[in-house]
C-alpha atoms as a PDB file:
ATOM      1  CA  UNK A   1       8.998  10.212  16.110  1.00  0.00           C
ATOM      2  CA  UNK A   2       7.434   6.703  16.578  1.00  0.00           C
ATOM      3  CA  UNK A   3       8.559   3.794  14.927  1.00  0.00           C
ATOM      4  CA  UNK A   4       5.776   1.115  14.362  1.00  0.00           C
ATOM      5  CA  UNK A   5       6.964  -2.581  13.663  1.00  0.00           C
ATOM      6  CA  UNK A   6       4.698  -5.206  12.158  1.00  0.00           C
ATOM      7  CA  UNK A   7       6.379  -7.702  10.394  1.00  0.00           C
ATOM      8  CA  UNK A   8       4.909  -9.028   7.140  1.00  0.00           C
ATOM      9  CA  UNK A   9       2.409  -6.204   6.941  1.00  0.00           C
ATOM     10  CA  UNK A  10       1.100  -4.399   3.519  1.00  0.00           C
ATOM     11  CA  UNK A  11      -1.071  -2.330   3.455  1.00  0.00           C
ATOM     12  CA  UNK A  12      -2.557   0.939   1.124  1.00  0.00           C
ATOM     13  CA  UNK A  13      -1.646   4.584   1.763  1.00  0.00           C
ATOM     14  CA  UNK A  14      -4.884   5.566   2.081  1.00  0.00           C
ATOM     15  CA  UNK A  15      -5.196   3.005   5.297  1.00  0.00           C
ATOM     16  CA  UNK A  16      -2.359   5.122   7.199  1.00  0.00           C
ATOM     17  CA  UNK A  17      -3.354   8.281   9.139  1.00  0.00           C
ATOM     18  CA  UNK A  18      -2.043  12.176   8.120  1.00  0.00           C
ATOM     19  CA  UNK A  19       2.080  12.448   8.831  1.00  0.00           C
ATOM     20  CA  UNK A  20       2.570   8.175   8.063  1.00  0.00           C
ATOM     21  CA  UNK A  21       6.128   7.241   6.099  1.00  0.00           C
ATOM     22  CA  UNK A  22       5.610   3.559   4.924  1.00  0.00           C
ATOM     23  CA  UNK A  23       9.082   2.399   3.965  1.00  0.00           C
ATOM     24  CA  UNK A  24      10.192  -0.730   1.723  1.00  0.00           C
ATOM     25  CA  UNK A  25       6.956  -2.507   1.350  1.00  0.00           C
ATOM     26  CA  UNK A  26       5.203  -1.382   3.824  1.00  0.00           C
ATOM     27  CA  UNK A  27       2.839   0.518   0.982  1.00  0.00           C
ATOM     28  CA  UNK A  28       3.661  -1.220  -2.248  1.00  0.00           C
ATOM     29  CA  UNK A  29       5.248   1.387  -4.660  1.00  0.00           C
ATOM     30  CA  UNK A  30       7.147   4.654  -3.888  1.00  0.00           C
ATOM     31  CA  UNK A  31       3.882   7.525  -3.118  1.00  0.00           C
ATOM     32  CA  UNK A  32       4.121  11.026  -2.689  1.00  0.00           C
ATOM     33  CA  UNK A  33       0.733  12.496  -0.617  1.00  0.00           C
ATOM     34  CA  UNK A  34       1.669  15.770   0.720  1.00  0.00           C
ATOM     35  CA  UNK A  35      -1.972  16.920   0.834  1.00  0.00           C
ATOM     36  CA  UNK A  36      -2.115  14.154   3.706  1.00  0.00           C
ATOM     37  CA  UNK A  37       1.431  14.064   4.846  1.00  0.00           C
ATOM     38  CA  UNK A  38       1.696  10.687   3.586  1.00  0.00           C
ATOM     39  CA  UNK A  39       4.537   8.879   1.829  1.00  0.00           C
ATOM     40  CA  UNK A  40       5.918   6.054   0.653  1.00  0.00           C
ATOM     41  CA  UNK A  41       9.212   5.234   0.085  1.00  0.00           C
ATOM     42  CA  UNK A  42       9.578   1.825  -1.677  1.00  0.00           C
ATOM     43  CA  UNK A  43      11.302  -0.029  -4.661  1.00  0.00           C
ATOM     44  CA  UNK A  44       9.760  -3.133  -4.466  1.00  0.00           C
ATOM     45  CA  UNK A  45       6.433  -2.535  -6.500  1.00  0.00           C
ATOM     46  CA  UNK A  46       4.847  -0.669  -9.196  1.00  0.00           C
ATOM     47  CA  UNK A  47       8.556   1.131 -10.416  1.00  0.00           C
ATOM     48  CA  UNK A  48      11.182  -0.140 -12.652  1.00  0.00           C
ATOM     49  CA  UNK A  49      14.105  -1.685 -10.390  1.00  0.00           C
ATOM     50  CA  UNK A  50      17.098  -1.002 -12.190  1.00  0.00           C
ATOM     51  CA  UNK A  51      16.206   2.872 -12.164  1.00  0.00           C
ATOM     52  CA  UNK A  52      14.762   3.215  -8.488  1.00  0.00           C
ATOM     53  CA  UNK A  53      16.493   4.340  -5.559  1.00  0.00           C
ATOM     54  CA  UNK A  54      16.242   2.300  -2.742  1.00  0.00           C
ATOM     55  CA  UNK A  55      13.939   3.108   0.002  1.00  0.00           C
ATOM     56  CA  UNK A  56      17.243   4.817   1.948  1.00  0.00           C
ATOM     57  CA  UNK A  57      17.983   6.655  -0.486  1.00  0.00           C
ATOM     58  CA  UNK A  58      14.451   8.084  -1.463  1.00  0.00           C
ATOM     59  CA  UNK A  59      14.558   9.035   2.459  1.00  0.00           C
ATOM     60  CA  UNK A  60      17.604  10.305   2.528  1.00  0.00           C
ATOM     61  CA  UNK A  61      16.646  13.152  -0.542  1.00  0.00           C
ATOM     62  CA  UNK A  62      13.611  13.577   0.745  1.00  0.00           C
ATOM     63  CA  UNK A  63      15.164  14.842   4.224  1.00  0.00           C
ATOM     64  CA  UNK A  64      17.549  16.828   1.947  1.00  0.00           C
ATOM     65  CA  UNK A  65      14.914  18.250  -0.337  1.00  0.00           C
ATOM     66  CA  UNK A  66      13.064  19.847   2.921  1.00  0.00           C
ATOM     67  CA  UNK A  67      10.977  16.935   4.455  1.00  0.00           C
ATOM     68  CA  UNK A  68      10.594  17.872   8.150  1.00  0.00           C
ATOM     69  CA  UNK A  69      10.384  14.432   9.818  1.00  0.00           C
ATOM     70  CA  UNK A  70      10.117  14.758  13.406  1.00  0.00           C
ATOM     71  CA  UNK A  71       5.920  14.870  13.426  1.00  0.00           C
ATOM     72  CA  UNK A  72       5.649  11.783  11.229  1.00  0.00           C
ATOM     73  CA  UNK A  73       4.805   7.916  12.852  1.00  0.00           C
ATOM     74  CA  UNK A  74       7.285   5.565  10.819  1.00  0.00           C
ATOM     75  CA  UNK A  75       5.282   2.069   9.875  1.00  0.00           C
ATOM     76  CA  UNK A  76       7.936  -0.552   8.883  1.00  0.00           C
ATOM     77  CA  UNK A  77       7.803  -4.840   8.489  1.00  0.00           C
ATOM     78  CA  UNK A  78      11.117  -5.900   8.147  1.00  0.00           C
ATOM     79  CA  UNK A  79      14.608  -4.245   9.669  1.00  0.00           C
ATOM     80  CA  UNK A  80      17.076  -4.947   7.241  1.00  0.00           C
ATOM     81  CA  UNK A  81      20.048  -2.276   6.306  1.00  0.00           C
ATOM     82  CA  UNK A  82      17.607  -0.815   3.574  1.00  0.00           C
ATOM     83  CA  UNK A  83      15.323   0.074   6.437  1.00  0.00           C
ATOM     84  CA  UNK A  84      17.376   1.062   8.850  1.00  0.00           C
ATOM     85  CA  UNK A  85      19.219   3.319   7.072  1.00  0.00           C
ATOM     86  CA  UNK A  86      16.046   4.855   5.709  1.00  0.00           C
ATOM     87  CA  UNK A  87      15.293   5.394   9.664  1.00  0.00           C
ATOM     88  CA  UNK A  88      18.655   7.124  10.628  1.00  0.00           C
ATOM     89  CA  UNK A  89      18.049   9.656   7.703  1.00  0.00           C
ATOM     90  CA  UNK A  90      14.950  10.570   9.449  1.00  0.00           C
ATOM     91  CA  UNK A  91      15.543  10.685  13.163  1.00  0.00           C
ATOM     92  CA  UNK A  92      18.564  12.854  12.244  1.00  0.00           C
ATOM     93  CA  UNK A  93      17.761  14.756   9.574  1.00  0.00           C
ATOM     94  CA  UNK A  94      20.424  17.565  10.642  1.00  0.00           C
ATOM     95  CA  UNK A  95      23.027  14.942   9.642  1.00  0.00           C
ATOM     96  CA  UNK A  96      21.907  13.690   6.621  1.00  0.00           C
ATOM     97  CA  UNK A  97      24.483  15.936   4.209  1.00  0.00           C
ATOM     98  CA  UNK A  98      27.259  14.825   6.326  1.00  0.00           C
ATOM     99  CA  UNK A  99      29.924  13.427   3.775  1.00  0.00           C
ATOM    100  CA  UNK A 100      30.172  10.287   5.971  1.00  0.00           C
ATOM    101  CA  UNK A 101      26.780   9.891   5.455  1.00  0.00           C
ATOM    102  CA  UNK A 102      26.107  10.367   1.932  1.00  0.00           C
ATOM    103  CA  UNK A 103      28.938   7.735   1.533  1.00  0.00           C
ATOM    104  CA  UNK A 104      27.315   5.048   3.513  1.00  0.00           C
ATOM    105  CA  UNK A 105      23.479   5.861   2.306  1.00  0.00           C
ATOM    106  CA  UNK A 106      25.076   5.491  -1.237  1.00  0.00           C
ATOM    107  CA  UNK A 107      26.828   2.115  -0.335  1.00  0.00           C
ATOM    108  CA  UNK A 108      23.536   0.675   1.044  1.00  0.00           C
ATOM    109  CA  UNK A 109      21.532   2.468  -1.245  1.00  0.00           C
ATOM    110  CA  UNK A 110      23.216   0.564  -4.529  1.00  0.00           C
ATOM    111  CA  UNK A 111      23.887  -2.632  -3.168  1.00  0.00           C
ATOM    112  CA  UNK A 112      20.146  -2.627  -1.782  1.00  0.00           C
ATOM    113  CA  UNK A 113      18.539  -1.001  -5.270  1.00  0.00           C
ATOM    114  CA  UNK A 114      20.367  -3.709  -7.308  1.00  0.00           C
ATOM    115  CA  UNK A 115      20.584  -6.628  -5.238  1.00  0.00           C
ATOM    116  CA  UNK A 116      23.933  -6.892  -5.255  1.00  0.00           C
ATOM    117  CA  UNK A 117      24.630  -6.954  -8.745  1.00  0.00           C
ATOM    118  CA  UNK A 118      26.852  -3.950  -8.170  1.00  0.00           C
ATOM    119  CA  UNK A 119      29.734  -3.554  -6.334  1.00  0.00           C
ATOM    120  CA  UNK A 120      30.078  -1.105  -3.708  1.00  0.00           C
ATOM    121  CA  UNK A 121      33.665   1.147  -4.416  1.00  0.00           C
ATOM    122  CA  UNK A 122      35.222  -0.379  -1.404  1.00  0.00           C
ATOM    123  CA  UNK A 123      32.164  -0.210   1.000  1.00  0.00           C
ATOM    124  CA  UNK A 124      31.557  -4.069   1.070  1.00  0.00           C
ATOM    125  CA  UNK A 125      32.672  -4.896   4.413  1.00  0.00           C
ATOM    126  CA  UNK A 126      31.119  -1.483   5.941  1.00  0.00           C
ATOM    127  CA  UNK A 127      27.836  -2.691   4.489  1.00  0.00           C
ATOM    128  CA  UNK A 128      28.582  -5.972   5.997  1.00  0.00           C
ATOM    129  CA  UNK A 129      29.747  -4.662   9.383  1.00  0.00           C
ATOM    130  CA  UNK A 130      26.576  -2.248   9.567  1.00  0.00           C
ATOM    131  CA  UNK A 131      24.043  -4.953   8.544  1.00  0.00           C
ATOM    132  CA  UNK A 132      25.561  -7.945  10.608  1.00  0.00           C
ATOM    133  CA  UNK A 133      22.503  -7.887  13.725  1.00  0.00           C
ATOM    134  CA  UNK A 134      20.041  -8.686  11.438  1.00  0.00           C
ATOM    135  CA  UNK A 135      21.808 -11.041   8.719  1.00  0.00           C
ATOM    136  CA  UNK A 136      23.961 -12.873  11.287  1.00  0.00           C
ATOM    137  CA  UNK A 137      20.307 -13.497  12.604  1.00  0.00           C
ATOM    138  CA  UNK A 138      19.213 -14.786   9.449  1.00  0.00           C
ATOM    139  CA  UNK A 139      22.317 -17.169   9.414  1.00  0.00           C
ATOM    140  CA  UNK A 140      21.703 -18.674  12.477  1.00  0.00           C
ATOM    141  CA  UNK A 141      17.685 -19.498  11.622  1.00  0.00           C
ATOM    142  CA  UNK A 142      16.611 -17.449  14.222  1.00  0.00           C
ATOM    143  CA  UNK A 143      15.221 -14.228  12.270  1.00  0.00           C
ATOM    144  CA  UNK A 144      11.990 -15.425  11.110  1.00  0.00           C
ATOM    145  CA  UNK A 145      10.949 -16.380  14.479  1.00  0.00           C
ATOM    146  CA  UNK A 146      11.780 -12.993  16.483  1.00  0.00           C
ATOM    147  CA  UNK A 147       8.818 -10.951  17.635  1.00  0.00           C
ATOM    148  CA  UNK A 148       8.161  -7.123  16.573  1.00  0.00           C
ATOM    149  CA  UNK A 149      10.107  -6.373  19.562  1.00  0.00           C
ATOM    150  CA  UNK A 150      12.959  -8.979  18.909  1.00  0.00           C
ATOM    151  CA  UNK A 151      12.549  -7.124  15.233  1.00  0.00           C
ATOM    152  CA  UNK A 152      12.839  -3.663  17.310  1.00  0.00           C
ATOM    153  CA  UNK A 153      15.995  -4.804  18.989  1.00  0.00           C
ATOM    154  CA  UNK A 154      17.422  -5.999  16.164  1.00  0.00           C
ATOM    155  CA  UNK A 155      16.560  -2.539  14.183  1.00  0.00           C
ATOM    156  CA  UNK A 156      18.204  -0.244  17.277  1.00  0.00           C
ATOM    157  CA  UNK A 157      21.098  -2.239  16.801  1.00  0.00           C
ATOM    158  CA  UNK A 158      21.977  -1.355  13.452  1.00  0.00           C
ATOM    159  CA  UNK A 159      20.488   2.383  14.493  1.00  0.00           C
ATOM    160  CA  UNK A 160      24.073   2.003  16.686  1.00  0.00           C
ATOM    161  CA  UNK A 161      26.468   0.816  14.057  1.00  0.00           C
ATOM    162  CA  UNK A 162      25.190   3.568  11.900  1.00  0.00           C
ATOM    163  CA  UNK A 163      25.753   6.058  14.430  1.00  0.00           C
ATOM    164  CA  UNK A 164      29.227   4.660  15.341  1.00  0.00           C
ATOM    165  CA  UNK A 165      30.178   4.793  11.553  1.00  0.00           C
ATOM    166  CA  UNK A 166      29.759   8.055  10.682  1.00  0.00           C
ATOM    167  CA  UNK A 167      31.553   9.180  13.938  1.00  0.00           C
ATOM    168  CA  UNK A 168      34.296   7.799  12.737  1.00  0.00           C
ATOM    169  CA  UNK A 169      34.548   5.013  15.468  1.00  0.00           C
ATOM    170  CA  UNK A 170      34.017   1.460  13.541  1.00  0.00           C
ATOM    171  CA  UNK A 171      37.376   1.329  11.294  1.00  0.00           C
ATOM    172  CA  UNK A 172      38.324  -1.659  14.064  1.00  0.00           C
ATOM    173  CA  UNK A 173      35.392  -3.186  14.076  1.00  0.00           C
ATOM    174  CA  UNK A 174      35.007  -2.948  10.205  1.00  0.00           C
ATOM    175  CA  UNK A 175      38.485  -4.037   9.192  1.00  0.00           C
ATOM    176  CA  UNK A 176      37.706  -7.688  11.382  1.00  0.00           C
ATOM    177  CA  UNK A 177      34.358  -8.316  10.073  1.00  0.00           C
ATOM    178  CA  UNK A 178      34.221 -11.115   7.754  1.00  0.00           C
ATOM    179  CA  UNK A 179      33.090 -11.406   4.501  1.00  0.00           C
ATOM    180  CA  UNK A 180      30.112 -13.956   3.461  1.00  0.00           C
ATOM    181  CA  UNK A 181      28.650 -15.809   0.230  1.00  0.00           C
ATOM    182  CA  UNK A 182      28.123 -19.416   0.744  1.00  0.00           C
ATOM    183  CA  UNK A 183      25.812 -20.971  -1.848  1.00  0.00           C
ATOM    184  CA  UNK A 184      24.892 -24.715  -2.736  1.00  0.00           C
ATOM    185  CA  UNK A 185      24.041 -25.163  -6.266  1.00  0.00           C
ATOM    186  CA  UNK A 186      21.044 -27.396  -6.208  1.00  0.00           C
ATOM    187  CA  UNK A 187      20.243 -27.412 -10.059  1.00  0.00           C
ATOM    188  CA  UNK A 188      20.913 -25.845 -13.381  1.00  0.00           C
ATOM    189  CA  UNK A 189      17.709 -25.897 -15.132  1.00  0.00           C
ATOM    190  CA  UNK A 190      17.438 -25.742 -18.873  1.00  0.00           C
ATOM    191  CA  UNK A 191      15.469 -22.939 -19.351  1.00  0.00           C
ATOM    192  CA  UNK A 192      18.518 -20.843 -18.263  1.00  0.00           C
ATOM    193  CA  UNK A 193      17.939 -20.728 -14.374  1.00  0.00           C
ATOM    194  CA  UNK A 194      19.729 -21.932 -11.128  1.00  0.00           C
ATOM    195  CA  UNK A 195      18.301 -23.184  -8.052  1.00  0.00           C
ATOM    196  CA  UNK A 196      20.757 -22.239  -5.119  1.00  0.00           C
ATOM    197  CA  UNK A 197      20.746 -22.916  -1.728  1.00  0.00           C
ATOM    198  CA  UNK A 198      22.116 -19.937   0.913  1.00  0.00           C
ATOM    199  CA  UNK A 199      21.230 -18.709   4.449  1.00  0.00           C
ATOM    200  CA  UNK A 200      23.560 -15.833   3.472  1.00  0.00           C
ATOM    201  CA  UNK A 201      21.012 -12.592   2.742  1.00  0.00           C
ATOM    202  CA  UNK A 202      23.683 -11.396   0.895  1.00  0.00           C
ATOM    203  CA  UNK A 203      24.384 -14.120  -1.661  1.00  0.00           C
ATOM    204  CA  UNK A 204      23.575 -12.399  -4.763  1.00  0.00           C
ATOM    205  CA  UNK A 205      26.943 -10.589  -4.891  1.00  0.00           C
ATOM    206  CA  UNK A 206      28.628 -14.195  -5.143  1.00  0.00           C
ATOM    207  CA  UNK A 207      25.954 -15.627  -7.397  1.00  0.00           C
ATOM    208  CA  UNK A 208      26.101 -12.566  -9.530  1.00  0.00           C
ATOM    209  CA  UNK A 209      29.867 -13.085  -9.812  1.00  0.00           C
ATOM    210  CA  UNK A 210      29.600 -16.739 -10.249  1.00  0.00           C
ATOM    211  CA  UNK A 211      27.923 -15.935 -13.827  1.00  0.00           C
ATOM    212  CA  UNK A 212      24.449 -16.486 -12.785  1.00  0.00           C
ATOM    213  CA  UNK A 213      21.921 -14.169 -14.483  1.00  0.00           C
ATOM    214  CA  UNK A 214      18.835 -15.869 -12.902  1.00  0.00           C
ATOM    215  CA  UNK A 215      18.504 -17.266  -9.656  1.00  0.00           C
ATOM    216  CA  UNK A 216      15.940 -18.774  -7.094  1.00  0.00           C
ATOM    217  CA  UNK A 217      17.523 -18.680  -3.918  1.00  0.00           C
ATOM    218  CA  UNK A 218      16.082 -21.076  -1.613  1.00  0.00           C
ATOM    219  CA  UNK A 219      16.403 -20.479   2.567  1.00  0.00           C
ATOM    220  CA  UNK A 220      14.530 -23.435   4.214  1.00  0.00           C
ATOM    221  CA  UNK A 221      13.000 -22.851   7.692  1.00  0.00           C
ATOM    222  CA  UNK A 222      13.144 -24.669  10.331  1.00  0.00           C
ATOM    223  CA  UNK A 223       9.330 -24.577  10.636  1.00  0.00           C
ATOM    224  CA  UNK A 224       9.054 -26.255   7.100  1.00  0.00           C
ATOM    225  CA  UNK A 225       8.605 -23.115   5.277  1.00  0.00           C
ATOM    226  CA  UNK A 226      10.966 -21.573   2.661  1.00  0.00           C
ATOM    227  CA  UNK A 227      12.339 -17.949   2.809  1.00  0.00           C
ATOM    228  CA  UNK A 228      12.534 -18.437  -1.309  1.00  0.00           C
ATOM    229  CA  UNK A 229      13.503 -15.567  -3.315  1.00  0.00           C
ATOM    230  CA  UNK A 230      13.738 -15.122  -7.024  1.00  0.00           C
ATOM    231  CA  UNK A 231      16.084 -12.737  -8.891  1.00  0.00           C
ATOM    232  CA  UNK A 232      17.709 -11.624 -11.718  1.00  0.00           C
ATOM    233  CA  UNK A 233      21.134  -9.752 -12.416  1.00  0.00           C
ATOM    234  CA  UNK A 234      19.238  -6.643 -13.679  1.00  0.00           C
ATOM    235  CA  UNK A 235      16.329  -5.867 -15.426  1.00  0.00           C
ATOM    236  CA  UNK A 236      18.370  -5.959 -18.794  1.00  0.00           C
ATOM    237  CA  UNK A 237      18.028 -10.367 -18.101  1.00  0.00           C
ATOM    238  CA  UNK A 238      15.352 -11.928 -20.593  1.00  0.00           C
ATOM    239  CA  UNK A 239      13.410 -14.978 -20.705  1.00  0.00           C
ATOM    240  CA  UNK A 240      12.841 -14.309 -16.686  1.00  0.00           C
ATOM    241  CA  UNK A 241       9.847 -12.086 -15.906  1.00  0.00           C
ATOM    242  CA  UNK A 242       9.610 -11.942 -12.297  1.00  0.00           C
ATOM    243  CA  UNK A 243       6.391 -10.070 -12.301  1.00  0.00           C
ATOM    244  CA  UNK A 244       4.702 -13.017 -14.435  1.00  0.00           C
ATOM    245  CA  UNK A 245       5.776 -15.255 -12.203  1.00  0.00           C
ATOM    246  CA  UNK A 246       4.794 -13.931  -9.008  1.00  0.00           C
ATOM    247  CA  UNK A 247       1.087 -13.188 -10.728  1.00  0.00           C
ATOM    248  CA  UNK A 248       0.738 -17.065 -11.021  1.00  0.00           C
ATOM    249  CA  UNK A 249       2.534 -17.721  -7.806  1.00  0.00           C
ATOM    250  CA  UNK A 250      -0.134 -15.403  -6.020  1.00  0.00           C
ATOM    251  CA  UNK A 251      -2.990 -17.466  -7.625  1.00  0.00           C
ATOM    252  CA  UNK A 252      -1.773 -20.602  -5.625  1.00  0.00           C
ATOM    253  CA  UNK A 253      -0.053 -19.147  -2.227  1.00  0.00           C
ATOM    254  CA  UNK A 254      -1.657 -15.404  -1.587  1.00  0.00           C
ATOM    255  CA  UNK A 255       1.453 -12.771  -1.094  1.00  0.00           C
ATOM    256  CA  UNK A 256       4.263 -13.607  -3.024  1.00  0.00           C
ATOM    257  CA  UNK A 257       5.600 -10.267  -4.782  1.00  0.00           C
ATOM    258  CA  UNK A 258       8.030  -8.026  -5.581  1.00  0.00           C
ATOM    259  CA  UNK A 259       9.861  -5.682  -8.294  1.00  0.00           C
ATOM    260  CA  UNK A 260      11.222  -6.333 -11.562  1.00  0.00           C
ATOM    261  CA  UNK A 261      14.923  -7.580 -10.250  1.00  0.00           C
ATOM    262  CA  UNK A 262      13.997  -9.539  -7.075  1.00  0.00           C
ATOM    263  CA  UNK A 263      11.483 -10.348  -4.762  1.00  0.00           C
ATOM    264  CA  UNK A 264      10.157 -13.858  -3.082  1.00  0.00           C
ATOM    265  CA  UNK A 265       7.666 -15.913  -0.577  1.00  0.00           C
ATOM    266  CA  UNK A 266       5.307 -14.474   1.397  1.00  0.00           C
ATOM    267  CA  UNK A 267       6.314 -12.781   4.781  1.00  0.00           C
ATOM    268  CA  UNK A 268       3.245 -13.903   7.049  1.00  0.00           C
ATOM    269  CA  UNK A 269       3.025 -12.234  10.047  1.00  0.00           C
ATOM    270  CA  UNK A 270       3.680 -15.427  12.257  1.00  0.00           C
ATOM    271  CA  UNK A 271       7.195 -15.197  10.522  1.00  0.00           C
ATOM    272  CA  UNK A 272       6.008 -18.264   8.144  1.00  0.00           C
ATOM    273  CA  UNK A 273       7.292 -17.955   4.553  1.00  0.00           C
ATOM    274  CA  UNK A 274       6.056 -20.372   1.525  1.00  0.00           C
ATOM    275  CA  UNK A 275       4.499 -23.688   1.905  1.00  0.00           C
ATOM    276  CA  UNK A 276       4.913 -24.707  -1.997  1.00  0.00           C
ATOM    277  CA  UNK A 277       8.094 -27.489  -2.524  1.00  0.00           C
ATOM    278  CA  UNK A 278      10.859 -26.610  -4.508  1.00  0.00           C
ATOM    279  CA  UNK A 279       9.331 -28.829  -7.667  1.00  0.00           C
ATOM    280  CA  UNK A 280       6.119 -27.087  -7.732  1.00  0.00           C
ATOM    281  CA  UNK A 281       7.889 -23.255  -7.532  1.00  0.00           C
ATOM    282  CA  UNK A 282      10.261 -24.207 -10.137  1.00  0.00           C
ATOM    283  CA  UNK A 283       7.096 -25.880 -12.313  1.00  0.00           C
ATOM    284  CA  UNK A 284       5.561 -22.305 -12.339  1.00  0.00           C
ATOM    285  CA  UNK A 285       8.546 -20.629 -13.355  1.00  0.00           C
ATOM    286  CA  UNK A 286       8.876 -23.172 -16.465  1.00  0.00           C
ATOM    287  CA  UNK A 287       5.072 -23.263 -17.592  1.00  0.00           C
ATOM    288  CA  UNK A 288       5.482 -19.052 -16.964  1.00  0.00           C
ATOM    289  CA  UNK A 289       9.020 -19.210 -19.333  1.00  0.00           C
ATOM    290  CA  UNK A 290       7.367 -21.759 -21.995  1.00  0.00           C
ATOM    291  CA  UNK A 291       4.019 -20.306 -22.083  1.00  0.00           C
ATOM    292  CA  UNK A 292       2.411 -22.981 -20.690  1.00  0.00           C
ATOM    293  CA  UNK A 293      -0.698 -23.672 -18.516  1.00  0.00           C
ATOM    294  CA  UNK A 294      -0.170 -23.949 -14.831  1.00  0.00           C
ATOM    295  CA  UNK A 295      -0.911 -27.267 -13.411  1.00  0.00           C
ATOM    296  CA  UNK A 296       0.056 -27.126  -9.388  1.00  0.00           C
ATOM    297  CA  UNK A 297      -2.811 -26.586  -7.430  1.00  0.00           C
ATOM    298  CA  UNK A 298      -4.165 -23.909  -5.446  1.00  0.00           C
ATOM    299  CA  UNK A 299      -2.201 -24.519  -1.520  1.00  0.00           C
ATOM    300  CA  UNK A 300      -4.750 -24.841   0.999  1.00  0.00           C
ATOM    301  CA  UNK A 301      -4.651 -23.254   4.630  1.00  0.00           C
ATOM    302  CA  UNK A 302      -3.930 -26.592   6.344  1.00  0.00           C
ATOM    303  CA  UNK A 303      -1.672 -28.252   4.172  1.00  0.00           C
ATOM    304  CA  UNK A 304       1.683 -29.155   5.786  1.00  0.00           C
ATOM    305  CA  UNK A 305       4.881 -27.513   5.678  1.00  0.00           C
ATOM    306  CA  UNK A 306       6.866 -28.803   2.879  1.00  0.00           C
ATOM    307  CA  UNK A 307       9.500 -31.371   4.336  1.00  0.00           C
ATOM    308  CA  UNK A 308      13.225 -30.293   3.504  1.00  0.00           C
ATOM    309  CA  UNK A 309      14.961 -32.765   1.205  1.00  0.00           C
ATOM    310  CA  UNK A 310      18.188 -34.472   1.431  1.00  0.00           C
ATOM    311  CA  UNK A 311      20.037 -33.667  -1.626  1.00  0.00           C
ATOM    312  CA  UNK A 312      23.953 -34.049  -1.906  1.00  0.00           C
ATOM    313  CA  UNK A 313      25.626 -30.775  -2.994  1.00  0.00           C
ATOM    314  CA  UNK A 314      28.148 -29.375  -4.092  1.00  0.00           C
ATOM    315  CA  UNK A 315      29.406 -26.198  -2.252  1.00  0.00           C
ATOM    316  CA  UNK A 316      30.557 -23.384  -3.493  1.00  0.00           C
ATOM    317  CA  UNK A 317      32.124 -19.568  -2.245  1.00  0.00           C
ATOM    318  CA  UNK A 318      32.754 -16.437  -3.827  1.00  0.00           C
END
């Protein structure tokens, strides 16, 4: 089975050759082509949120429901535990009924499907332990900026922890790793939203229990750029259509998307994420919400990162 990493890429199922699996995002929208041996297994586009499995999960069934995986090329642009676990179902699809497995697919598989908004039974630090390569890399600023290869690395690490959990030989491991969901509450706006700042990947659990229904999440770069996501508790949330407003966030900055719960900024393949300033996202959320006109511009190819800006905070954890 090969594995083929390109972050930030999208692309159609019809674009990927006979025995492709495109997982979360890779090809917008969960696709069944058996005629081709293509599939996608996605919950990011073109599906209700609140009612599709993540991508691990879809994986996981499919393996169980008599997908025979070993011919198939993988095509993936991110490694995060979605992903990953998605991966281990299908490089070891004699293992997949395992009760150890089942338990941890399921863990991901909810936290991932609802962004956090549910809690996990007891599974919150295994999730935690499991996805700790790639979100301790996201902590530390340095995730954006890794290579496919650093992206590879990053993805056979998790591969391990898997492995090591359901052999039964991470209890140590688990029971010291330590638990995350630092947010800075930037502003409450009127129209019912929050504006939070968080390098935590997993913030949404916190934010979630905080009270907040809608969030932007923003994750500044250190190349100017934003890793900005937008979210809501569950799809159940009014006044917040995230599909509206990633239709007129498209028409200014090409490849922001996502489902109806969550989704963000661009992921450009140099590892780049929006160029738009806080002010002008959270204008086209409010003219979006009001019914308004959009007035920010169309962002142009050479304009400037946005500069970061010195507000005083107030800090809070969950």
């Amino acid at each position: 089975m090969d594995i083929i990493i390109q972050r930030g890429k999208k692309v159609l199922i019809d674009e990927l050759p006979e025995y492709s699996i495109a997982i979360d995002g890779f090809v917008q929208g969960p696709m069944v082509d058996t005629d081709n041996h293509r599939y996608s297994f996605d919950h990011h586009s073109g599906c209700l949120r609140y009612c599709t499995t993540a991508s691990c999960t879809q994986a996981w069934t499919a393996v169980l429901l008599g997908l025979e995986p070993v011919r198939y090329t993988i095509y993936i642009n991110d490694v995060d535990i979605d992903v990953c676990m998605a991966i281990w179902c299908l490089k070891n699809p004699d293992r997949s009924s395992e009760p150890q497995v089942k338990k941890l697919v399921e863990a991901i598989g909810l936290g991932d499907m609802h962004a956090g908004a549910l809690h996990l039974n007891g599974m919150n630090k295994t999730v935690e332990w499991v996805s700790a390569p790639q979100t301790d890399s996201i902590r530390n600023g340095d995730y954006e900026k890794l290579s496919d290869s650093g992206l590879n690395t990053i993805m056979e690490s998790i591969l391990h922890r898997i492995t090591q959990y359901v052999n039964g030989d991470a209890s140590g491991d688990i029971s010291d790793q330590e638990m995350h969901g630092n947010f800075t509450i930037i502003k409450n706006d009127e129209n019912g939203w929050a504006l939070a700042e968080s390098q935590d990947p997993h913030v949404y659990t916190a934010l979630y229990k905080a009270g907040i229904d809608r969030v932007v999440v923003s994750r500044p770069q250190d190349d100017g750029s934003n890793a900005l996501s937008i979210a809501k508790r569950s799809d159940f949330i009014d006044h917040f259509p995230l599909p509206k407003f990633f239709a007129a966030l498209n028409k200014i900055e090409p490849g922001w998307g996502g489902s109806t719960m969550v989704g963000g900024a661009p992921r450009n393949e140099d590892g780049s994420r929006t160029r738009l300033s806080l002010d002008e996202i959270g204008e086209v959320l409010n003219c979006v919400i009001e019914g308004r006109a959009v007035t920010v511009k169309k962002i142009r190819k050479s304009r400037p990162p946005a500069k970061k800006k010195v507000i005083k905070k107030v800090t809070k954890k969950e």
